[in-house]
PDBML (XML) file of the C-alpha atoms, coordinates in Angstrom:
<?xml version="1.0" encoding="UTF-8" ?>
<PDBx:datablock datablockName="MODEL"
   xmlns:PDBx="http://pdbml.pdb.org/schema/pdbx-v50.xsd"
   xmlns:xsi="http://www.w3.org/2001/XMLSchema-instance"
   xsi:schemaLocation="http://pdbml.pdb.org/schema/pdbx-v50.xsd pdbx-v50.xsd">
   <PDBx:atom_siteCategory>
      <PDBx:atom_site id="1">
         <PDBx:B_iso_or_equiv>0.00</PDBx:B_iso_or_equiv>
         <PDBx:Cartn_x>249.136</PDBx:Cartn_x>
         <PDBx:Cartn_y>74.558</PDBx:Cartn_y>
         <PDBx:Cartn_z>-5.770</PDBx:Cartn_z>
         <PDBx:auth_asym_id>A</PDBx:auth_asym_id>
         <PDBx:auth_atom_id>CA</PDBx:auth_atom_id>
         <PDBx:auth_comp_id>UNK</PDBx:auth_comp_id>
         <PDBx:auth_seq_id>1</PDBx:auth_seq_id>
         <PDBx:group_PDB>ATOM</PDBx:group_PDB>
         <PDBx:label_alt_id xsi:nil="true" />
         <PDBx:label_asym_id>A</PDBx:label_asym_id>
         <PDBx:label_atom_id>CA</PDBx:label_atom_id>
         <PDBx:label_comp_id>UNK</PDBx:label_comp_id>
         <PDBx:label_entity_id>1</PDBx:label_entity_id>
         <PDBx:label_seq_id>1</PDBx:label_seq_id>
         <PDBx:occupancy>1.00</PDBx:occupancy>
         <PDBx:pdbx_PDB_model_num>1</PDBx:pdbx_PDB_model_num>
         <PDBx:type_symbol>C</PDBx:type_symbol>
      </PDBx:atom_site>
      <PDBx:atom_site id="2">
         <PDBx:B_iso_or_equiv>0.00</PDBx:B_iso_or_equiv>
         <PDBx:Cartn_x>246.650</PDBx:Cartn_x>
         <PDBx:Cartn_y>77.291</PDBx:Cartn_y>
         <PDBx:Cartn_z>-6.175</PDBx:Cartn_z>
         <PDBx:auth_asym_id>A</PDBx:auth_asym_id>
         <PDBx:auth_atom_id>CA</PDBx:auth_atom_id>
         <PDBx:auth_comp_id>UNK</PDBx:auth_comp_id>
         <PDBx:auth_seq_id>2</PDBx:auth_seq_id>
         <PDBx:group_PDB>ATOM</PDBx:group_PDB>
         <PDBx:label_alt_id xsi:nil="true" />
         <PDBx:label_asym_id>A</PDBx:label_asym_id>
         <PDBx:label_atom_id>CA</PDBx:label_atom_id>
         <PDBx:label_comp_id>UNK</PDBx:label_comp_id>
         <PDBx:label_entity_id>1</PDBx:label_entity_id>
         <PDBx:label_seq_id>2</PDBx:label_seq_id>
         <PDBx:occupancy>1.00</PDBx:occupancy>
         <PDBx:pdbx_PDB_model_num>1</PDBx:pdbx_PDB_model_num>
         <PDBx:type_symbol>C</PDBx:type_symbol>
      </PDBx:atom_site>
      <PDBx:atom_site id="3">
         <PDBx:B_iso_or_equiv>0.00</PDBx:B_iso_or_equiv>
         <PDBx:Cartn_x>246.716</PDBx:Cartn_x>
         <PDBx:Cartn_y>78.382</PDBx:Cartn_y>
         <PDBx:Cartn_z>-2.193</PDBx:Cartn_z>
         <PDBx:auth_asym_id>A</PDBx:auth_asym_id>
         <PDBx:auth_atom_id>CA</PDBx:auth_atom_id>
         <PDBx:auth_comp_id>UNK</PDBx:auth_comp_id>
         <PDBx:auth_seq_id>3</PDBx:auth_seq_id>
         <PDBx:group_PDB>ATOM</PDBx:group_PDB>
         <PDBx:label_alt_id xsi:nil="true" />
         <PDBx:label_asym_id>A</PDBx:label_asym_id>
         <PDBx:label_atom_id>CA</PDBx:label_atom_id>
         <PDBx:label_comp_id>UNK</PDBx:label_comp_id>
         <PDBx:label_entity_id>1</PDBx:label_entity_id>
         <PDBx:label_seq_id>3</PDBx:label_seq_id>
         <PDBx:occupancy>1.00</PDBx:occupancy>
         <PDBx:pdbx_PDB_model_num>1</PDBx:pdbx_PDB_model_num>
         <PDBx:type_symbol>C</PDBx:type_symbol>
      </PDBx:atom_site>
      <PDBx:atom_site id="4">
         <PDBx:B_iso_or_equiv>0.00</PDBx:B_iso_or_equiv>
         <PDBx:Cartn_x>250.210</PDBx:Cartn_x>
         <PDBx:Cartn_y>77.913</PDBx:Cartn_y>
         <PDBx:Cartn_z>-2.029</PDBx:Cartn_z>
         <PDBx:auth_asym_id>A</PDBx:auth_asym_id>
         <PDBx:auth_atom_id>CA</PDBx:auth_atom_id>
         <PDBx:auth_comp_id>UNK</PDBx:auth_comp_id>
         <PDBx:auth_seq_id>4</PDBx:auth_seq_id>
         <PDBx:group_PDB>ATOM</PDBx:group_PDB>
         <PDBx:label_alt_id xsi:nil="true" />
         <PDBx:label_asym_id>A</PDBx:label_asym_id>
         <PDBx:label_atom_id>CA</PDBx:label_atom_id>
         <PDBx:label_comp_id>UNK</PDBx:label_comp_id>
         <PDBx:label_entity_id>1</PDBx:label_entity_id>
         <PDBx:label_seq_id>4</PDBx:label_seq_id>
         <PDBx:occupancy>1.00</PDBx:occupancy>
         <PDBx:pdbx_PDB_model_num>1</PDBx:pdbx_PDB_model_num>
         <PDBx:type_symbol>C</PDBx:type_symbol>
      </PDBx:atom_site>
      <PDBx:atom_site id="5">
         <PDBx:B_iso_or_equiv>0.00</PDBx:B_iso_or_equiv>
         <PDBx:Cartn_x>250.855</PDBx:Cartn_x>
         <PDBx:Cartn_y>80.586</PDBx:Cartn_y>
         <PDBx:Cartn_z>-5.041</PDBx:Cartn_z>
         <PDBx:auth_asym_id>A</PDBx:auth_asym_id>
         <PDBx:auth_atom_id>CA</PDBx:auth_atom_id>
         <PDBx:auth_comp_id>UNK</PDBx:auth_comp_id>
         <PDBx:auth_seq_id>5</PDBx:auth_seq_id>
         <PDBx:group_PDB>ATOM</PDBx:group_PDB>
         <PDBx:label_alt_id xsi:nil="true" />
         <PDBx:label_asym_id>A</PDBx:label_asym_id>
         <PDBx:label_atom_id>CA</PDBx:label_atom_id>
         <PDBx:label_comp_id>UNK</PDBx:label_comp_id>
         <PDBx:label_entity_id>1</PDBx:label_entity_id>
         <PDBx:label_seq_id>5</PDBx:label_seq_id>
         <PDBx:occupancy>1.00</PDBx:occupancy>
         <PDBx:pdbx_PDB_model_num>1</PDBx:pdbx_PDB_model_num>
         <PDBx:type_symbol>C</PDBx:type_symbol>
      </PDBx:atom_site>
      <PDBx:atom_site id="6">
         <PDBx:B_iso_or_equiv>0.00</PDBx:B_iso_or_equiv>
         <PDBx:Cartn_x>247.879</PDBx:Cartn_x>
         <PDBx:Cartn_y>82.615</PDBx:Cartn_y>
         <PDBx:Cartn_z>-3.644</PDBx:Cartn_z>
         <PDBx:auth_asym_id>A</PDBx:auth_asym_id>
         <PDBx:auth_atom_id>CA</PDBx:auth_atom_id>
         <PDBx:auth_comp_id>UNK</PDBx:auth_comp_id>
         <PDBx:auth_seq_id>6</PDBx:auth_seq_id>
         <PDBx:group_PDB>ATOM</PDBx:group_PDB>
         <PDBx:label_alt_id xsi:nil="true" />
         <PDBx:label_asym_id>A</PDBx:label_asym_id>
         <PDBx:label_atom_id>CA</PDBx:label_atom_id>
         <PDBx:label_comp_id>UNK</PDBx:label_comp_id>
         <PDBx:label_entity_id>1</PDBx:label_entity_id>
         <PDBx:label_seq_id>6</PDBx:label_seq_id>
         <PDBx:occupancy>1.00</PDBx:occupancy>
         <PDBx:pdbx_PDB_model_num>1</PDBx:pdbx_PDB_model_num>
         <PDBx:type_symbol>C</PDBx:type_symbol>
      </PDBx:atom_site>
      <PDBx:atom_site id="7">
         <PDBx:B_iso_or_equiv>0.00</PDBx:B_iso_or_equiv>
         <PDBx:Cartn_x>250.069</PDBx:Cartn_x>
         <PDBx:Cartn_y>82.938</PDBx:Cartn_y>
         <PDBx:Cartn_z>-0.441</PDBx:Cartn_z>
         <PDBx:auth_asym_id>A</PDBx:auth_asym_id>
         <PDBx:auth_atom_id>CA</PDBx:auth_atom_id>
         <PDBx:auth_comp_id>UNK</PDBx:auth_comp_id>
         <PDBx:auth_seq_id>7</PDBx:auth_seq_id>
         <PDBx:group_PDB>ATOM</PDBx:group_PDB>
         <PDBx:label_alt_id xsi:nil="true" />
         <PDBx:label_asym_id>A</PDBx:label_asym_id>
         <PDBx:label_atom_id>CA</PDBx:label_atom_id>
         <PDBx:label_comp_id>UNK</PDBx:label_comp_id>
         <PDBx:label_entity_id>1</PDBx:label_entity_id>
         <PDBx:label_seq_id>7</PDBx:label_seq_id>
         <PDBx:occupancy>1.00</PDBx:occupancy>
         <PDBx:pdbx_PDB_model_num>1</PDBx:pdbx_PDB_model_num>
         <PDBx:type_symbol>C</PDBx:type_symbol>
      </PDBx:atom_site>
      <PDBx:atom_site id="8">
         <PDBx:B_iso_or_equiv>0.00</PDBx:B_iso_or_equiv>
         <PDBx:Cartn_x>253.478</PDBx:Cartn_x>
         <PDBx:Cartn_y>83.154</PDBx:Cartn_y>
         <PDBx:Cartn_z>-1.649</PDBx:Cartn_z>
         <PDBx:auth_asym_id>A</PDBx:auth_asym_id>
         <PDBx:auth_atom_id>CA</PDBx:auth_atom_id>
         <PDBx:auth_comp_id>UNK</PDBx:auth_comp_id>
         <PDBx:auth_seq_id>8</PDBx:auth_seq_id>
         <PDBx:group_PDB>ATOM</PDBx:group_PDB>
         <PDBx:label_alt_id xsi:nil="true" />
         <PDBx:label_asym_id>A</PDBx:label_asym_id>
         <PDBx:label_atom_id>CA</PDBx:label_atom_id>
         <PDBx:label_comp_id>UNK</PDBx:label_comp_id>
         <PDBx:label_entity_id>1</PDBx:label_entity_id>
         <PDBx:label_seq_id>8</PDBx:label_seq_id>
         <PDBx:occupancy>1.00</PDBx:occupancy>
         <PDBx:pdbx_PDB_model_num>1</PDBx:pdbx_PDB_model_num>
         <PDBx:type_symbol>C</PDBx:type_symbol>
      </PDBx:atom_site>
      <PDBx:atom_site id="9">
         <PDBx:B_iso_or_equiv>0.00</PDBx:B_iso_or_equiv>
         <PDBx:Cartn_x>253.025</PDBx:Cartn_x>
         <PDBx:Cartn_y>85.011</PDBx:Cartn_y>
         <PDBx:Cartn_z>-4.424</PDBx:Cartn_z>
         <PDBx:auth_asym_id>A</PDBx:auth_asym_id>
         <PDBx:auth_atom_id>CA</PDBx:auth_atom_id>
         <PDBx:auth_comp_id>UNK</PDBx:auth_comp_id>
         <PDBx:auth_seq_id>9</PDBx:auth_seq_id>
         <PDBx:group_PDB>ATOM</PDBx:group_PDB>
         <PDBx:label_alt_id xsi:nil="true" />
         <PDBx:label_asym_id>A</PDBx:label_asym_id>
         <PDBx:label_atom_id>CA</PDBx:label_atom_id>
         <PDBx:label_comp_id>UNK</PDBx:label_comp_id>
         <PDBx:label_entity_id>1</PDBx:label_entity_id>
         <PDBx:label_seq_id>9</PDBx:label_seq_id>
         <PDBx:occupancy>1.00</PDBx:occupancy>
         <PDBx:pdbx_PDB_model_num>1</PDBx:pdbx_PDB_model_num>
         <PDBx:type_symbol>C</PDBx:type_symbol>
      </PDBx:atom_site>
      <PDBx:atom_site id="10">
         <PDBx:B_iso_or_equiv>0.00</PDBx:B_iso_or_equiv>
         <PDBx:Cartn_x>250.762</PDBx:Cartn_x>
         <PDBx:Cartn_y>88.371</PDBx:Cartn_y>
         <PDBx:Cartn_z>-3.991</PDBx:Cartn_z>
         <PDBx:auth_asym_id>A</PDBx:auth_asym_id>
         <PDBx:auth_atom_id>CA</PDBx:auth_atom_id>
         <PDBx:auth_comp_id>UNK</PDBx:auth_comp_id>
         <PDBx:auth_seq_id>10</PDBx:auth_seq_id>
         <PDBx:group_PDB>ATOM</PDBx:group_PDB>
         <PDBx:label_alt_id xsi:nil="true" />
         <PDBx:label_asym_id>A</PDBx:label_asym_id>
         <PDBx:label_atom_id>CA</PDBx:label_atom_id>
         <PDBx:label_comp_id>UNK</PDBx:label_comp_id>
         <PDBx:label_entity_id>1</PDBx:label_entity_id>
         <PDBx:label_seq_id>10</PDBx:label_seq_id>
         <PDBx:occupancy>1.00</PDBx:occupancy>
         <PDBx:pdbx_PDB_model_num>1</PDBx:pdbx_PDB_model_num>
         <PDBx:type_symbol>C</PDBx:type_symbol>
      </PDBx:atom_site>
      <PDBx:atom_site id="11">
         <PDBx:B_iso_or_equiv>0.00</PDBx:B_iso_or_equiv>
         <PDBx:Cartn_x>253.542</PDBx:Cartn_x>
         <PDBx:Cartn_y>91.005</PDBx:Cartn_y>
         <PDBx:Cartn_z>-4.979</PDBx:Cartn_z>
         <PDBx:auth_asym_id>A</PDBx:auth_asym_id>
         <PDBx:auth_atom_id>CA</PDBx:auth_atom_id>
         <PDBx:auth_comp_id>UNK</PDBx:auth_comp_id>
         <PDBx:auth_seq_id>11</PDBx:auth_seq_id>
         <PDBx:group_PDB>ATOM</PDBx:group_PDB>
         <PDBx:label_alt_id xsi:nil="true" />
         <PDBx:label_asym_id>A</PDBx:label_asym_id>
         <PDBx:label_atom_id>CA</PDBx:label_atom_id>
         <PDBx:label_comp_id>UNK</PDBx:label_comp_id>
         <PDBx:label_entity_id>1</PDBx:label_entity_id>
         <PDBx:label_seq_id>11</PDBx:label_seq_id>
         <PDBx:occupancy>1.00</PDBx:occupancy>
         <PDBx:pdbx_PDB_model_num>1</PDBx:pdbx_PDB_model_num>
         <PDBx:type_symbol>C</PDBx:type_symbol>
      </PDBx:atom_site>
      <PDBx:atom_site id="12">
         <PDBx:B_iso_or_equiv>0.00</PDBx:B_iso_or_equiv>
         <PDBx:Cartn_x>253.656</PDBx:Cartn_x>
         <PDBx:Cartn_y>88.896</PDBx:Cartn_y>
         <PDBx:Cartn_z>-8.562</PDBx:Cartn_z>
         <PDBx:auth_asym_id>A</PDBx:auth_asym_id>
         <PDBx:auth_atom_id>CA</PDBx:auth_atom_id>
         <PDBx:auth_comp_id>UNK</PDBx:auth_comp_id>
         <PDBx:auth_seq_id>12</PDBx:auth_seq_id>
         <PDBx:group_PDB>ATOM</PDBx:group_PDB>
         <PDBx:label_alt_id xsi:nil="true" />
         <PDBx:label_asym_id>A</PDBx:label_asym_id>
         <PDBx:label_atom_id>CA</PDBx:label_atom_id>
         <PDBx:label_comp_id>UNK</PDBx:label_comp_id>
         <PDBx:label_entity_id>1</PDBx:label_entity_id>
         <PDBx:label_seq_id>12</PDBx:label_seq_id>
         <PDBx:occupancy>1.00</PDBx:occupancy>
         <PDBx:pdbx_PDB_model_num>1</PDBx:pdbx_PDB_model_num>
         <PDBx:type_symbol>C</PDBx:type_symbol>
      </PDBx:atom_site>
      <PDBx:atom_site id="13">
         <PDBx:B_iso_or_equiv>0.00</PDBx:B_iso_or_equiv>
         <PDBx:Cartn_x>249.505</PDBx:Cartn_x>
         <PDBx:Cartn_y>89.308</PDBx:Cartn_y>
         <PDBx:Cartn_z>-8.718</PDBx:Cartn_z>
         <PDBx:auth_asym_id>A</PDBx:auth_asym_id>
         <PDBx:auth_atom_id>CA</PDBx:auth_atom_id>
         <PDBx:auth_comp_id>UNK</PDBx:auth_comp_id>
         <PDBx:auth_seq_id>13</PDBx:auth_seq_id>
         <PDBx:group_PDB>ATOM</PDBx:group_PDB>
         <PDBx:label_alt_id xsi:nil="true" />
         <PDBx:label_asym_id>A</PDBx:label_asym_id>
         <PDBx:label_atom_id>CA</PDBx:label_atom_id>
         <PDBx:label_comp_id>UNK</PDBx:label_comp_id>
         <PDBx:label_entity_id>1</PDBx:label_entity_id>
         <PDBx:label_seq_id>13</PDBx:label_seq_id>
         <PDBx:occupancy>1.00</PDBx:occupancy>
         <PDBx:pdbx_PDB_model_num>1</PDBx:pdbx_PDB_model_num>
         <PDBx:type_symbol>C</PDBx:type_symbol>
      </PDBx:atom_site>
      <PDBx:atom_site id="14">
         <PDBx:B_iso_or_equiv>0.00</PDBx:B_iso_or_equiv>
         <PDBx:Cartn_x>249.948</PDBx:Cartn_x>
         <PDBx:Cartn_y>92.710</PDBx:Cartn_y>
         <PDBx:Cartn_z>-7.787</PDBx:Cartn_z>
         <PDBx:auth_asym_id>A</PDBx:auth_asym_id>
         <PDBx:auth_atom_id>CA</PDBx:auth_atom_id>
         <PDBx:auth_comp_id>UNK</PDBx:auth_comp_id>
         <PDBx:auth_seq_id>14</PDBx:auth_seq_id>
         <PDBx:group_PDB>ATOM</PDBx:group_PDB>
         <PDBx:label_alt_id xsi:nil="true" />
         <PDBx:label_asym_id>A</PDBx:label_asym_id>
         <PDBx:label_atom_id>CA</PDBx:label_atom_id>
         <PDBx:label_comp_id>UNK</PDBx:label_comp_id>
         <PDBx:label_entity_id>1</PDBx:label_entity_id>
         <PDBx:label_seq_id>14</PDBx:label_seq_id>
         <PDBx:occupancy>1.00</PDBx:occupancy>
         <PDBx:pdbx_PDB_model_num>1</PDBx:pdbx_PDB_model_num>
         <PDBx:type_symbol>C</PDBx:type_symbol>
      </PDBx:atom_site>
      <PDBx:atom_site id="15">
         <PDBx:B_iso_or_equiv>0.00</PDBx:B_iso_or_equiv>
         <PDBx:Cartn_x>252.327</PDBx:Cartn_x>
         <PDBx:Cartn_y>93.672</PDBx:Cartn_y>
         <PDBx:Cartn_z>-10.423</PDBx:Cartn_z>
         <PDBx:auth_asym_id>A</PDBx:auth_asym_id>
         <PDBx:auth_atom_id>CA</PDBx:auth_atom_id>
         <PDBx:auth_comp_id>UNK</PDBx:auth_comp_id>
         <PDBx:auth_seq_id>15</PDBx:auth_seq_id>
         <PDBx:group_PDB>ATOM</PDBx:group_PDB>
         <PDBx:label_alt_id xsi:nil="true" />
         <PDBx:label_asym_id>A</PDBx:label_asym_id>
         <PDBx:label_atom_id>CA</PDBx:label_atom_id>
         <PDBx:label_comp_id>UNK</PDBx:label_comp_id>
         <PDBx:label_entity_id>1</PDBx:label_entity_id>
         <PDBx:label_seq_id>15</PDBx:label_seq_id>
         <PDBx:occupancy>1.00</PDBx:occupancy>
         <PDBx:pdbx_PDB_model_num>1</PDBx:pdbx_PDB_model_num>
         <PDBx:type_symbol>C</PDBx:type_symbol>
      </PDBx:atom_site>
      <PDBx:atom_site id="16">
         <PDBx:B_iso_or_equiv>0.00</PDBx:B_iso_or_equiv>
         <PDBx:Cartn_x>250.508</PDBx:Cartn_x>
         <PDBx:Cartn_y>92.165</PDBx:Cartn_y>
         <PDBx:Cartn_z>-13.081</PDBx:Cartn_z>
         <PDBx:auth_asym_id>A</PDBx:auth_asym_id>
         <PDBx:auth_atom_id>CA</PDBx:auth_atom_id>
         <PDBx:auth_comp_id>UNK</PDBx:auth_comp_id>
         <PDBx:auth_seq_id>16</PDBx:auth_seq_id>
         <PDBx:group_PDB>ATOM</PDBx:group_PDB>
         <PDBx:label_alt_id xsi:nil="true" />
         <PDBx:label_asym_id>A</PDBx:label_asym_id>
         <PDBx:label_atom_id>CA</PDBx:label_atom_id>
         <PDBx:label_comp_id>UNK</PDBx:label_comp_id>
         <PDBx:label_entity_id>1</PDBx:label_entity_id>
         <PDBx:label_seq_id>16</PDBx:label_seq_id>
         <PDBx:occupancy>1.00</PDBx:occupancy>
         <PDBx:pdbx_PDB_model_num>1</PDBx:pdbx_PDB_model_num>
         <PDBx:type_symbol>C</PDBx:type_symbol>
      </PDBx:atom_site>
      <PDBx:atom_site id="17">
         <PDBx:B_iso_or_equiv>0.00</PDBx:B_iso_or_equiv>
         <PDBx:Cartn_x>247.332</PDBx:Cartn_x>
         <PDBx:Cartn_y>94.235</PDBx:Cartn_y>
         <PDBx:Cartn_z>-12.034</PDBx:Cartn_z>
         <PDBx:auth_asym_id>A</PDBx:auth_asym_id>
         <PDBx:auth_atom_id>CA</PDBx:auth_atom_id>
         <PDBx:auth_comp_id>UNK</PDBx:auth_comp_id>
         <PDBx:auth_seq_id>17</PDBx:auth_seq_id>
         <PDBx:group_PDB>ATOM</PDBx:group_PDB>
         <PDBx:label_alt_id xsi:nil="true" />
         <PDBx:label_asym_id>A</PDBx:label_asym_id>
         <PDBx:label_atom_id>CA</PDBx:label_atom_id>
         <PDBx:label_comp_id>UNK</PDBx:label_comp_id>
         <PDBx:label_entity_id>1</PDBx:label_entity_id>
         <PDBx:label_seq_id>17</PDBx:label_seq_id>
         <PDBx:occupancy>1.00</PDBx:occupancy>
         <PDBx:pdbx_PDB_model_num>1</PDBx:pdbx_PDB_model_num>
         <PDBx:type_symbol>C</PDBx:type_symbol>
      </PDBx:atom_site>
      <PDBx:atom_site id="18">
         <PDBx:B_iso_or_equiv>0.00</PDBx:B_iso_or_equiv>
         <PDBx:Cartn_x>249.072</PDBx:Cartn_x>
         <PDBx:Cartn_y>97.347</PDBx:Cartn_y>
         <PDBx:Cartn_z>-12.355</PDBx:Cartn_z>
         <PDBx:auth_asym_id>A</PDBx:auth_asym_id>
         <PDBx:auth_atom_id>CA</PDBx:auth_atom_id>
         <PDBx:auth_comp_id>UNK</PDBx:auth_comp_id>
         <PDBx:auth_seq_id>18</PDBx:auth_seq_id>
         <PDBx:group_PDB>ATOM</PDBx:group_PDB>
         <PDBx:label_alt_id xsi:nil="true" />
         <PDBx:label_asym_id>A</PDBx:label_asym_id>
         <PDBx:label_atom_id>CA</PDBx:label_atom_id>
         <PDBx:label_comp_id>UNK</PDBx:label_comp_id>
         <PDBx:label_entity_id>1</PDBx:label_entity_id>
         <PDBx:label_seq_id>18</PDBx:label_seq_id>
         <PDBx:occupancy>1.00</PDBx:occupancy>
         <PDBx:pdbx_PDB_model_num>1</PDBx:pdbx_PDB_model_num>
         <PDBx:type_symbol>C</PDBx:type_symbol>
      </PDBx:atom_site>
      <PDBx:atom_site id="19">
         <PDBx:B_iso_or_equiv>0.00</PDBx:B_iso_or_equiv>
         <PDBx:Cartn_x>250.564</PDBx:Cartn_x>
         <PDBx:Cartn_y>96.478</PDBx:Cartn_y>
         <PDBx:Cartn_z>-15.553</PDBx:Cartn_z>
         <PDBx:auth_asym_id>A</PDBx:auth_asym_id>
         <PDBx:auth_atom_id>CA</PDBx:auth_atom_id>
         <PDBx:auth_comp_id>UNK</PDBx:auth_comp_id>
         <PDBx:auth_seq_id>19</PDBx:auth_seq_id>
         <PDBx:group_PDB>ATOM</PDBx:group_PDB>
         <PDBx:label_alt_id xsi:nil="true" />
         <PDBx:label_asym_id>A</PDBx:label_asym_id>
         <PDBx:label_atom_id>CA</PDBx:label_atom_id>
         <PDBx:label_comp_id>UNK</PDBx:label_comp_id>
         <PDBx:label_entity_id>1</PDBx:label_entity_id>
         <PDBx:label_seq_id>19</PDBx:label_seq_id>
         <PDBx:occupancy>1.00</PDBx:occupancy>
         <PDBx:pdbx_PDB_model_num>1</PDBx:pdbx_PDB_model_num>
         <PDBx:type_symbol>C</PDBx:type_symbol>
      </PDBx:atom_site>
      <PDBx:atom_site id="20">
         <PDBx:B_iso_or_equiv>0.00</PDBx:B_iso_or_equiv>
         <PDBx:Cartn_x>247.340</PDBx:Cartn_x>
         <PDBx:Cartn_y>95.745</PDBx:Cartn_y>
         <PDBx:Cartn_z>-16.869</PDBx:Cartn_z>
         <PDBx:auth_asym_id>A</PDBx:auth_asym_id>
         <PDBx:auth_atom_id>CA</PDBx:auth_atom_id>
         <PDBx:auth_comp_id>UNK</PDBx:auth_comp_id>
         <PDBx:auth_seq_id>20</PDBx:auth_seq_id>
         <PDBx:group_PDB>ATOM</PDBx:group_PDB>
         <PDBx:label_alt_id xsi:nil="true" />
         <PDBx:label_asym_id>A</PDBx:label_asym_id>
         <PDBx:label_atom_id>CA</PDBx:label_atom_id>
         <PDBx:label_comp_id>UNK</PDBx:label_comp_id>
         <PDBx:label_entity_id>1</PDBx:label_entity_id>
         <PDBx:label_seq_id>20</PDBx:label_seq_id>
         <PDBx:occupancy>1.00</PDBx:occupancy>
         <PDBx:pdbx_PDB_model_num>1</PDBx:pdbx_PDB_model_num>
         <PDBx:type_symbol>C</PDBx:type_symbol>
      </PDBx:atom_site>
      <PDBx:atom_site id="21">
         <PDBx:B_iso_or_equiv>0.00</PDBx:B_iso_or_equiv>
         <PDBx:Cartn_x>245.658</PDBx:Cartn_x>
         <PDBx:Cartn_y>98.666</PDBx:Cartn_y>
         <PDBx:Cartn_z>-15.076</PDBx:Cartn_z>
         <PDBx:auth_asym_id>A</PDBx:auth_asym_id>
         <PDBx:auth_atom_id>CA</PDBx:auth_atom_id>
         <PDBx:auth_comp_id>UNK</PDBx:auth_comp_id>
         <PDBx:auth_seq_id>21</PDBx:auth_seq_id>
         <PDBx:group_PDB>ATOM</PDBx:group_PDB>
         <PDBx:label_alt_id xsi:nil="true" />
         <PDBx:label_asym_id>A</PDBx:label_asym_id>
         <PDBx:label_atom_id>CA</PDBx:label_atom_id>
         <PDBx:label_comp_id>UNK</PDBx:label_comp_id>
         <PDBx:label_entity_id>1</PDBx:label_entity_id>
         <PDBx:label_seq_id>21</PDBx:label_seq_id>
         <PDBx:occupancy>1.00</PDBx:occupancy>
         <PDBx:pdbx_PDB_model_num>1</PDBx:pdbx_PDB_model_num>
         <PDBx:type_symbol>C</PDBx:type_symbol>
      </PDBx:atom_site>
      <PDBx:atom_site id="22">
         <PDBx:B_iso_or_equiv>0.00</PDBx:B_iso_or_equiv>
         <PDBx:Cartn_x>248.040</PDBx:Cartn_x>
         <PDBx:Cartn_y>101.379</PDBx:Cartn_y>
         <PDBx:Cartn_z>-16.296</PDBx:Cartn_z>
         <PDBx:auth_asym_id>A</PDBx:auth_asym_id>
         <PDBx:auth_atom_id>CA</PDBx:auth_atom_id>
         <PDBx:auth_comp_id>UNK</PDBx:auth_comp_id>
         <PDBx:auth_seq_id>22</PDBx:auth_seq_id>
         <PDBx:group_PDB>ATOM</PDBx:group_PDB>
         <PDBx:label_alt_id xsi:nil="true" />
         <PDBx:label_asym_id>A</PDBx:label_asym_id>
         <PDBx:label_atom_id>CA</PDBx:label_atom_id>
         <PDBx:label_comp_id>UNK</PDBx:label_comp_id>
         <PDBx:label_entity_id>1</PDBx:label_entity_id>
         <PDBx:label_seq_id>22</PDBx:label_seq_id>
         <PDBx:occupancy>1.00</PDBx:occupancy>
         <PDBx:pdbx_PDB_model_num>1</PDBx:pdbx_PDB_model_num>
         <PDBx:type_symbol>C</PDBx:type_symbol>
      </PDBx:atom_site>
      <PDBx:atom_site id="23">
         <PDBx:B_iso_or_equiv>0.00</PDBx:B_iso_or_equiv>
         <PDBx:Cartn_x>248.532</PDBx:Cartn_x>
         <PDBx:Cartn_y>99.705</PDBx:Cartn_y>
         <PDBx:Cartn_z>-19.889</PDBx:Cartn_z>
         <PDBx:auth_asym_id>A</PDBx:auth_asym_id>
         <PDBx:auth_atom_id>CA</PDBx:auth_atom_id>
         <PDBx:auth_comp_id>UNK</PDBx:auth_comp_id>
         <PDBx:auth_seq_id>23</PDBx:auth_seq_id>
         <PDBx:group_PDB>ATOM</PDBx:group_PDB>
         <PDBx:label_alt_id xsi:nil="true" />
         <PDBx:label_asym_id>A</PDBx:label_asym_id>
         <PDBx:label_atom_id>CA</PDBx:label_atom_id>
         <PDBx:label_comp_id>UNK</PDBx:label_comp_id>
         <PDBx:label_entity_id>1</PDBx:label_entity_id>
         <PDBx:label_seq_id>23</PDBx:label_seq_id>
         <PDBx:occupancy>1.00</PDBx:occupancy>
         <PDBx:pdbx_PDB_model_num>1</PDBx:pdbx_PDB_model_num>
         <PDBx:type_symbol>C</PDBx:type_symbol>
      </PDBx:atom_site>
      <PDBx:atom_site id="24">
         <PDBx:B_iso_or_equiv>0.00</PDBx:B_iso_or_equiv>
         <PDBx:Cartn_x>244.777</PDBx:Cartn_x>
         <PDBx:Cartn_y>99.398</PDBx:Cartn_y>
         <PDBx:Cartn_z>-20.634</PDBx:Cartn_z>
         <PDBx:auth_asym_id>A</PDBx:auth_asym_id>
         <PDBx:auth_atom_id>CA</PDBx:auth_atom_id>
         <PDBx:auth_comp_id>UNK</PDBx:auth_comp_id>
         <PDBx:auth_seq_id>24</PDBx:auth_seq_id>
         <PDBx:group_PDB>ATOM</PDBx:group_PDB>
         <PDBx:label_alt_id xsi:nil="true" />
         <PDBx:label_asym_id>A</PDBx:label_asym_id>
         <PDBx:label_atom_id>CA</PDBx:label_atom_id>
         <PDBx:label_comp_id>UNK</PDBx:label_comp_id>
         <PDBx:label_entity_id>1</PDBx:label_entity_id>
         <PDBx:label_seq_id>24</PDBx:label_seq_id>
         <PDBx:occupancy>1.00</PDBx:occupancy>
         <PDBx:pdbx_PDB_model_num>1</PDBx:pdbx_PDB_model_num>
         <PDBx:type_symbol>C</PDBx:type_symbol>
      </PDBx:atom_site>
      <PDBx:atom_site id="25">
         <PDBx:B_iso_or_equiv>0.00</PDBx:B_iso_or_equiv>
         <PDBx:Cartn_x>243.431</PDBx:Cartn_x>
         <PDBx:Cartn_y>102.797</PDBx:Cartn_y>
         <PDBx:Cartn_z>-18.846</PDBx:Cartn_z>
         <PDBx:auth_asym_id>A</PDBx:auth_asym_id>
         <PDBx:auth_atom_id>CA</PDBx:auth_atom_id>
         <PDBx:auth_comp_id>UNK</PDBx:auth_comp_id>
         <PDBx:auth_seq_id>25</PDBx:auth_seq_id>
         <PDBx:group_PDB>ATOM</PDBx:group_PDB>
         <PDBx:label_alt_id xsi:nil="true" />
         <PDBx:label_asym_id>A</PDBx:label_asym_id>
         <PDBx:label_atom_id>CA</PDBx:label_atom_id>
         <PDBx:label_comp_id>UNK</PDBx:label_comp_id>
         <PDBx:label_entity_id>1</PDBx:label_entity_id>
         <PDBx:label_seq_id>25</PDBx:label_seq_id>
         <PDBx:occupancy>1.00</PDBx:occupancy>
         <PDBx:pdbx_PDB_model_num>1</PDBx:pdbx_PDB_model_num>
         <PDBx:type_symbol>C</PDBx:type_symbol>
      </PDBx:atom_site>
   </PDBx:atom_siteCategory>
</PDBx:datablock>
């Protein structure tokens, strides 16, 4: 399940970074 959310899903990793990025810095 893990490599098939790791490929299908980037753009929802991504977002979360940023959210986290922006919100914490």
């Amino acid at each position: 399940a893990a490599r098939e959310l790791f490929f299908a899903d980037p753009y929802h990793v991504g977002i979360t970074l940023i959210r986290l990025t922006v919100a914490v810095g």
